[in-house]
C-alpha atoms as a PDB file:
ATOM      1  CA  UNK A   1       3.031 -20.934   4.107  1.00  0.00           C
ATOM      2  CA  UNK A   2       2.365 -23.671   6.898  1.00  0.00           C
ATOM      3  CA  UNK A   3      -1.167 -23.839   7.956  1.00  0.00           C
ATOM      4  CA  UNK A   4      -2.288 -25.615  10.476  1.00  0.00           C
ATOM      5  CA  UNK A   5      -5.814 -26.426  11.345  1.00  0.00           C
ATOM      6  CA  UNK A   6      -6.486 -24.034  13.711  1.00  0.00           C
ATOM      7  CA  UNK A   7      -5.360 -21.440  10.972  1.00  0.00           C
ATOM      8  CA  UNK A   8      -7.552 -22.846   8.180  1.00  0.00           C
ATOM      9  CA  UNK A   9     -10.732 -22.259  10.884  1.00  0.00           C
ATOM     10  CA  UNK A  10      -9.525 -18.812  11.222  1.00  0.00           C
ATOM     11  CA  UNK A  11      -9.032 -17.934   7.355  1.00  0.00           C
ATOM     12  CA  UNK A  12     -12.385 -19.663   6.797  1.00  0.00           C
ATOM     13  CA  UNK A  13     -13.955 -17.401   9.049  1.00  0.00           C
ATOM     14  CA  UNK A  14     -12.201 -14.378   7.285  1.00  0.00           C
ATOM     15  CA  UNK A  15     -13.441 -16.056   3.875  1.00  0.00           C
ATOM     16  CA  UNK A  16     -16.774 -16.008   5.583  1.00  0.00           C
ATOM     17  CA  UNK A  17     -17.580 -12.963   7.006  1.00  0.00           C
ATOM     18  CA  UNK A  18     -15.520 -10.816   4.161  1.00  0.00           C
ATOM     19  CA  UNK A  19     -15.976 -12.679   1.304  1.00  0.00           C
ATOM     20  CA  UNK A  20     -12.052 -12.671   0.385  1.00  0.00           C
ATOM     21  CA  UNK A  21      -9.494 -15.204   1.061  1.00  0.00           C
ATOM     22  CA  UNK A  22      -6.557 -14.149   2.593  1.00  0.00           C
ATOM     23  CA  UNK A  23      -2.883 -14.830   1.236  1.00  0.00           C
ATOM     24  CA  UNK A  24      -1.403 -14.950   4.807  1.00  0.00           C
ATOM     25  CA  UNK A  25      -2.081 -14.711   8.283  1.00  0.00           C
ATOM     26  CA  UNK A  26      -0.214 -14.565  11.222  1.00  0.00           C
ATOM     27  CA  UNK A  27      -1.774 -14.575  14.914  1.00  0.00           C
ATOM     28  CA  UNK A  28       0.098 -12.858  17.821  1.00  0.00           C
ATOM     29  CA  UNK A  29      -0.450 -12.759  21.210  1.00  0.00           C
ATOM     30  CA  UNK A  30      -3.480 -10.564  21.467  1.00  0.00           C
ATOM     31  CA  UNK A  31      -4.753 -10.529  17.994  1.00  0.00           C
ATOM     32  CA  UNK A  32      -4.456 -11.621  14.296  1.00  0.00           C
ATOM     33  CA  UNK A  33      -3.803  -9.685  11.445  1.00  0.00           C
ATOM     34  CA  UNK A  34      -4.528 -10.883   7.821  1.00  0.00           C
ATOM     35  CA  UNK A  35      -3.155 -10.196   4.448  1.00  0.00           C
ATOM     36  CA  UNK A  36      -5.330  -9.517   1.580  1.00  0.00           C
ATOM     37  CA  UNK A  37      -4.656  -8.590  -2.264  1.00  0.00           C
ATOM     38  CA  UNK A  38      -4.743  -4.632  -2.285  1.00  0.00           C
ATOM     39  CA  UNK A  39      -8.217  -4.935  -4.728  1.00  0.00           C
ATOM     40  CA  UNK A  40      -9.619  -6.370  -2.261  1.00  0.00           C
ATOM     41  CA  UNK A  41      -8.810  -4.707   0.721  1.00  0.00           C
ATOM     42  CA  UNK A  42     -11.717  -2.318   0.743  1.00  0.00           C
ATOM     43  CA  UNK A  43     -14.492  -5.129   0.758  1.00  0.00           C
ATOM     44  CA  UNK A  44     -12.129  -7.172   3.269  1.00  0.00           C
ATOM     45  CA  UNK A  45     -12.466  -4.443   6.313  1.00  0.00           C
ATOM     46  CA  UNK A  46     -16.383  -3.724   4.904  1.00  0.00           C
ATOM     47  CA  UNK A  47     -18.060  -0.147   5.149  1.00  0.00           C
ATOM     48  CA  UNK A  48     -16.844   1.721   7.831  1.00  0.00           C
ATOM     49  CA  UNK A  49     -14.715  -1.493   8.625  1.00  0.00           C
ATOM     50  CA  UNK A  50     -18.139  -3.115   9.487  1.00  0.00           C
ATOM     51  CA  UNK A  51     -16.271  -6.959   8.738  1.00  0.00           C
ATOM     52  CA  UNK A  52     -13.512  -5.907  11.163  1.00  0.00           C
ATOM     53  CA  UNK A  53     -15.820  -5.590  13.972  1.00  0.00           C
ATOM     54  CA  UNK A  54     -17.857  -8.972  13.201  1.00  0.00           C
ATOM     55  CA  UNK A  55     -14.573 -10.882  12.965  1.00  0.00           C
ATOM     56  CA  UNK A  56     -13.097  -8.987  16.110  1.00  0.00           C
ATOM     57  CA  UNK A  57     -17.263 -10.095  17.644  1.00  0.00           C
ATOM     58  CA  UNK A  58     -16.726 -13.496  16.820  1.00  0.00           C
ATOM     59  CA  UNK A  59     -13.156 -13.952  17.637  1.00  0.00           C
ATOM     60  CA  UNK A  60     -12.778 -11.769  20.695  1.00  0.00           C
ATOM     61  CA  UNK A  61      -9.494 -10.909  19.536  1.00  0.00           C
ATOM     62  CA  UNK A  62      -8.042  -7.726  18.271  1.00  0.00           C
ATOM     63  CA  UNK A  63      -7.856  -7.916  14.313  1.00  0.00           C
ATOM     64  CA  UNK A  64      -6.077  -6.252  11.463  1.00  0.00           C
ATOM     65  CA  UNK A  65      -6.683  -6.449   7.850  1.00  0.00           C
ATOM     66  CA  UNK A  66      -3.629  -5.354   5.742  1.00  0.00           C
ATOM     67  CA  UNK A  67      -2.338  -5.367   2.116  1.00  0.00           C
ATOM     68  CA  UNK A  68       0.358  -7.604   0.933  1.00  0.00           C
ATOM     69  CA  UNK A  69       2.955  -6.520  -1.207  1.00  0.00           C
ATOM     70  CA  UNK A  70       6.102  -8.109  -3.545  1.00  0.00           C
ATOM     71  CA  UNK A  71       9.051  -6.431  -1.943  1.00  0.00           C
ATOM     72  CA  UNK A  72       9.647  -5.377   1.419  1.00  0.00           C
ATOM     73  CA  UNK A  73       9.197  -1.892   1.228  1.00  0.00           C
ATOM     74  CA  UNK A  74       5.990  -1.651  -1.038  1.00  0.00           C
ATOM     75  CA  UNK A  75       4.912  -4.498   2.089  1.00  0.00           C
ATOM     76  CA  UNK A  76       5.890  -2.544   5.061  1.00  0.00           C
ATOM     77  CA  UNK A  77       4.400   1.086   3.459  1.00  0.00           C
ATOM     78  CA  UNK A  78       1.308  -0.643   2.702  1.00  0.00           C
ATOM     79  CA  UNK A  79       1.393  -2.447   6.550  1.00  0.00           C
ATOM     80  CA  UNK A  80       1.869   1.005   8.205  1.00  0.00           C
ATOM     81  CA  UNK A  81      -0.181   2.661   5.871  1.00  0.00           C
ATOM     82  CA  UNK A  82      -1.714   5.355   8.306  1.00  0.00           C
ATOM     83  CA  UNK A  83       1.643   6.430   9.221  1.00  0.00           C
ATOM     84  CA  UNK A  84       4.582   8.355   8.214  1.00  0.00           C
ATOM     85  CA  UNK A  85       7.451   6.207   6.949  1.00  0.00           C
ATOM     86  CA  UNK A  86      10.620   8.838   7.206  1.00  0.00           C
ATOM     87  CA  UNK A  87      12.956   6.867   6.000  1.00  0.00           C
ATOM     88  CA  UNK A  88      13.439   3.293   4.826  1.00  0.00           C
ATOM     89  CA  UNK A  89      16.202   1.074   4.574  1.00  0.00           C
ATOM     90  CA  UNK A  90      17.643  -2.564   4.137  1.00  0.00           C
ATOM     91  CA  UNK A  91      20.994  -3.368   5.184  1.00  0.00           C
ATOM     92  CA  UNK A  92      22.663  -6.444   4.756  1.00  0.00           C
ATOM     93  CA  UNK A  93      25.694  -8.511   6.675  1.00  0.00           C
ATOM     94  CA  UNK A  94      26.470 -12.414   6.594  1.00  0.00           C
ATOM     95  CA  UNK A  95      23.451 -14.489   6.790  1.00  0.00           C
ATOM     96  CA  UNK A  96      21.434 -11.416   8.111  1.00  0.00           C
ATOM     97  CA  UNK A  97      18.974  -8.331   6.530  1.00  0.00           C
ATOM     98  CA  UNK A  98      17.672  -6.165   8.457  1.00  0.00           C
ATOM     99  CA  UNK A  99      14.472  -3.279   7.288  1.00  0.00           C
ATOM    100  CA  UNK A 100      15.242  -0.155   8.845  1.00  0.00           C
ATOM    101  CA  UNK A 101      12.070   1.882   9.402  1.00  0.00           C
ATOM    102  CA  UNK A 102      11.871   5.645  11.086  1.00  0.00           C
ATOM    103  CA  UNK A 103       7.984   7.146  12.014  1.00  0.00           C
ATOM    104  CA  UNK A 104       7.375  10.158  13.689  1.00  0.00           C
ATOM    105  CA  UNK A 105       7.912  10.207  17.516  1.00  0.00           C
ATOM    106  CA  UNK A 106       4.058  11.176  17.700  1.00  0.00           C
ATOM    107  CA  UNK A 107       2.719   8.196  15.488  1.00  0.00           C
ATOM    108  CA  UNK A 108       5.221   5.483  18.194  1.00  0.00           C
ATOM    109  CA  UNK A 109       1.874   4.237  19.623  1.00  0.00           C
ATOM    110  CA  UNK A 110       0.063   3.720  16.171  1.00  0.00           C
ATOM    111  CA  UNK A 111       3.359   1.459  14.828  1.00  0.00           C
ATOM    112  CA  UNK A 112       3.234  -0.445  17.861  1.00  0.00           C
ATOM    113  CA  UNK A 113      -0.560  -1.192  18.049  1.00  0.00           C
ATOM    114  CA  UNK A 114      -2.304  -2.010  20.589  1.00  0.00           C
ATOM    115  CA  UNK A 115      -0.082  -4.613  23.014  1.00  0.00           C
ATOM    116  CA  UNK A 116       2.271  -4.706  20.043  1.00  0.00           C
ATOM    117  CA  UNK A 117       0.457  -6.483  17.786  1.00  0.00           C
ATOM    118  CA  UNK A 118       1.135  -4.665  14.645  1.00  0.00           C
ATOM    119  CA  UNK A 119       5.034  -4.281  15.179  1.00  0.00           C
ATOM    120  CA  UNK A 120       4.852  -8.153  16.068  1.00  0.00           C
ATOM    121  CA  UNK A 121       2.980  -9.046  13.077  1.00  0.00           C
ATOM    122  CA  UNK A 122       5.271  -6.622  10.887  1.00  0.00           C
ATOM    123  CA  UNK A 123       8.193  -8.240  12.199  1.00  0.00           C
ATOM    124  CA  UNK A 124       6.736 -11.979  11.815  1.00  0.00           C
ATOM    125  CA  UNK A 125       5.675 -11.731   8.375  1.00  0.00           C
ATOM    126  CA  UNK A 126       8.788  -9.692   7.028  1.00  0.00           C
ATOM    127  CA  UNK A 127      10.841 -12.641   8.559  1.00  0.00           C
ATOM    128  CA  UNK A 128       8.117 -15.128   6.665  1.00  0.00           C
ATOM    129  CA  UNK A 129       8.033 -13.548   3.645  1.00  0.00           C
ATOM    130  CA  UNK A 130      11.339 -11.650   2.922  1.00  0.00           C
ATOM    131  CA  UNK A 131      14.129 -13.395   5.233  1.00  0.00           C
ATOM    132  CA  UNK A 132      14.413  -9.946   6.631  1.00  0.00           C
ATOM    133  CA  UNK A 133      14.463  -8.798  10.148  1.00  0.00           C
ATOM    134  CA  UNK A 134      12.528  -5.225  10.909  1.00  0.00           C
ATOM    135  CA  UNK A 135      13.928  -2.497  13.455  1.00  0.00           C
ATOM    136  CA  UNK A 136      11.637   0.474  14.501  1.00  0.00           C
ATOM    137  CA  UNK A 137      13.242   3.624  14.934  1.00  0.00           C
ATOM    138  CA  UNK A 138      11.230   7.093  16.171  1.00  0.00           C
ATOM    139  CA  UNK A 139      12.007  10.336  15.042  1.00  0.00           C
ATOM    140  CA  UNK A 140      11.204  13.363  16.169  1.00  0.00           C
ATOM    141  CA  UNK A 141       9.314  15.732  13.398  1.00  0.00           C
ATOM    142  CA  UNK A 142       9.570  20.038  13.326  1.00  0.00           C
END
């Protein structure tokens, strides 16, 4: 993981407010999401996600705590953890893998996040992480 300074401000702020260092972070456009061991993910977003509001205070940014995982799937389930995952799938061709992932028509909006910053940050650190690119598919359910 590159960090540049700008980063190291913003994972020292994390460390500050949360008490938990983060093992990655990736800002988007309208936000920044952080990655954080799955024991401490409950003190990371704070009683009734008290630390997310101070950090999204301070920064005046949108902001996402999420666990990391090893492999892509056990990462992407526990990304998109409030939603449905239908199906999952990696498929691979020359010099290219690509996560297949299918939610509920309904939950679309949720997956997205507001102005796309969870699919964006989804798709950045799966590239960062894995090597693999992510594709969102809806589906609908009943």
């Amino acid at each position: 993981m590159e960090i540049t300074g700008e980063d190291l401000k913003l994972i020292n702020l994390f460390e500050s407010v949360t008490g938990v260092i983060p093992s990655d972070m990736e800002a988007v456009e309208d936000g920044i999401v952080f990655l954080v061991d799955e024991a401490n993910l409950g003190k990371a977003i704070g009683k009734k996600g008290a630390n997310i509001q101070k950090l999204r205070t301070k920064l005046r940014k949108n902001v996402l705590v999420s666990k990391d995982g090893d492999d892509p799937e056990e990462f992407i389930r526990g990304f998109f953890n409030n939603i449905d995952i239908l199906s999952f799938e990696i498929r691979e061709a020359p010099g290219q893998k690509v996560a297949f992932i299918a939610v509920p028509d309904t939950q679309r909006g949720i997956a997205i996040g507001r102005a796309g910053i969870r699919v964006k940050a989804a798709k950045a650190f799966l590239k960062k992480k894995f090597g693999t690119d992510l594709m969102l598919k809806t589906r609908r359910v009943g």
